[in-house]
C-alpha atoms as a PDB file:
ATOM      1  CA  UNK A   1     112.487 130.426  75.068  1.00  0.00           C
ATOM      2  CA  UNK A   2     109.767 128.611  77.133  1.00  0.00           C
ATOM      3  CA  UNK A   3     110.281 127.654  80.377  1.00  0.00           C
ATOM      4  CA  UNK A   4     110.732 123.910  80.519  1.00  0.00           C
ATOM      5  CA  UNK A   5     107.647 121.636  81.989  1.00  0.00           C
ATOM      6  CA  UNK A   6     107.467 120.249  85.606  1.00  0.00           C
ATOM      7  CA  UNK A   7     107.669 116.709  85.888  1.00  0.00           C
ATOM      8  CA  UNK A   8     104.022 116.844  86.787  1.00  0.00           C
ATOM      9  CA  UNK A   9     103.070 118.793  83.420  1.00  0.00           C
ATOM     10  CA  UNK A  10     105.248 116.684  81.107  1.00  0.00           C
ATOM     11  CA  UNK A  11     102.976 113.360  82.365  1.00  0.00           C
ATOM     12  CA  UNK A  12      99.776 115.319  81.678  1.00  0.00           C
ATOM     13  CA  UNK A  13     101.197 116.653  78.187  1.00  0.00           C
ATOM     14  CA  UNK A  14     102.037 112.634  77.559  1.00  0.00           C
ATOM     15  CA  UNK A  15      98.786 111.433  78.952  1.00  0.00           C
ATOM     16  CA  UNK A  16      96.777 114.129  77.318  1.00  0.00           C
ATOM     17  CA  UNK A  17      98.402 113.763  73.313  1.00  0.00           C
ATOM     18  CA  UNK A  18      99.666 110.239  73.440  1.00  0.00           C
ATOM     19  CA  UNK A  19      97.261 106.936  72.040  1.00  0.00           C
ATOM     20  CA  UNK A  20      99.510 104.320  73.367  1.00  0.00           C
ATOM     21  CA  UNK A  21     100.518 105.905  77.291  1.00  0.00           C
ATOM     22  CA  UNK A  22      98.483 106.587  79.803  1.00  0.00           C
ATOM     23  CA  UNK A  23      98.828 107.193  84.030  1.00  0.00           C
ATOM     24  CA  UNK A  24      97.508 105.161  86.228  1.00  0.00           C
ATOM     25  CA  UNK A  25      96.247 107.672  88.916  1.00  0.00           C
ATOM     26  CA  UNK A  26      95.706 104.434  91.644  1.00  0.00           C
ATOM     27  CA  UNK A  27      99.368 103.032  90.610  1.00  0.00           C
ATOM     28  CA  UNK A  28     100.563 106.678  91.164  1.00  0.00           C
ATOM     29  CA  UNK A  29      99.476 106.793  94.509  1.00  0.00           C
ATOM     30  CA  UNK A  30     100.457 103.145  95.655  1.00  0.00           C
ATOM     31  CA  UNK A  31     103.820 104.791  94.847  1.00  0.00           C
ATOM     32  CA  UNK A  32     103.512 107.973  97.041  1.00  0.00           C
ATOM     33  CA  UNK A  33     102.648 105.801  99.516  1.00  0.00           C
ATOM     34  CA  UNK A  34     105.696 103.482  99.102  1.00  0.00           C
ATOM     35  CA  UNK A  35     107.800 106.382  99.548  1.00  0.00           C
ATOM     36  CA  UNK A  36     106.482 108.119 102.230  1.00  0.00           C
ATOM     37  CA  UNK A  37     107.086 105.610 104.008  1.00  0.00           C
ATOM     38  CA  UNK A  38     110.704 104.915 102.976  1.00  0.00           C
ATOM     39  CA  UNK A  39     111.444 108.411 103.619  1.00  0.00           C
ATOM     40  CA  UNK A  40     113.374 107.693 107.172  1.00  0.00           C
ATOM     41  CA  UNK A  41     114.418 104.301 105.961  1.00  0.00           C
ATOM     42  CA  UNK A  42     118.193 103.489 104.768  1.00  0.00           C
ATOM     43  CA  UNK A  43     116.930 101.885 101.591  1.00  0.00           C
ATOM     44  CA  UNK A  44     116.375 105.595 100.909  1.00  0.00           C
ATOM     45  CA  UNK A  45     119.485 106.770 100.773  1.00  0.00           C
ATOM     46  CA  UNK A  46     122.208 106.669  98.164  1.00  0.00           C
ATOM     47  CA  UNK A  47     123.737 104.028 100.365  1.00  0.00           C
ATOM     48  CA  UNK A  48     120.924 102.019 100.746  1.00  0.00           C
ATOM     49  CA  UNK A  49     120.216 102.045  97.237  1.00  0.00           C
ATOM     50  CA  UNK A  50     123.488 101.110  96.035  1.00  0.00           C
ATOM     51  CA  UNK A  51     123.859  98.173  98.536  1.00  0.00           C
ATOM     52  CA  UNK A  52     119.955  96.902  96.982  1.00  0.00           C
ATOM     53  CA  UNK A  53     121.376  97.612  93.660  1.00  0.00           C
ATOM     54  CA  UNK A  54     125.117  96.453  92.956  1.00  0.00           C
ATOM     55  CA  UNK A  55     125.338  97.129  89.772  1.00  0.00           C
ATOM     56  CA  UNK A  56     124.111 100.719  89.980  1.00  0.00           C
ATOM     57  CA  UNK A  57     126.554 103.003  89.582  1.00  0.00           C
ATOM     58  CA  UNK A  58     128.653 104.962  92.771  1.00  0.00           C
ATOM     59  CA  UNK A  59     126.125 107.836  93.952  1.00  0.00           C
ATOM     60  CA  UNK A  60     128.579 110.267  93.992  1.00  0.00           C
ATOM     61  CA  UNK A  61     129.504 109.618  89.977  1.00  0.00           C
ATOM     62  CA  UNK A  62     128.741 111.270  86.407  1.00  0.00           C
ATOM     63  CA  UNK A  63     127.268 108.091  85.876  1.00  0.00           C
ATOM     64  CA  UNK A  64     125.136 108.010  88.248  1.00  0.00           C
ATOM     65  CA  UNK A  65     123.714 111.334  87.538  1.00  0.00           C
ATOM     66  CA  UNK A  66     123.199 110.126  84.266  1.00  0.00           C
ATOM     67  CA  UNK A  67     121.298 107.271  85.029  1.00  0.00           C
ATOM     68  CA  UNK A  68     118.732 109.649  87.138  1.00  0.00           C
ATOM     69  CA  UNK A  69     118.250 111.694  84.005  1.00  0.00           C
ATOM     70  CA  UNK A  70     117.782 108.623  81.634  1.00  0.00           C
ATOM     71  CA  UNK A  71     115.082 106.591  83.831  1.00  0.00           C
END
């Protein structure tokens, strides 16, 4: 069995095969950025991010473990 692809592979496997996705390498780093410099912030947390987002579930649930692996 092969060993499954970093998050960083799977995009370039994507990019690389796919006619209709690409990756914005600008967008991707406007991102970095944003959460660099989130990294010390509240909104950060699972707290933070349930308070910005009510309807997200608890960060201590199935559900919400879930949702991480379906975005």
């Amino acid at each position: 069995m092969e060993r499954p692809l970093s998050p960083r592979e799977s995009g370039q496997f994507v990019a690389e095969r796919s006619r209709d996705v690409f990756v914005d390498e600008d967008g991707v780093k406007r991102v970095a950025q944003m959460i660099y410099e989130l990294r010390e912030s509240e909104e950060f947390t699972a707290s933070g991010w349930k308070m910005m987002n009510p309807l997200a579930p608890s960060p201590d649930s199935d559900e919400a473990i879930n949702l991480d692996f379906t975005h």
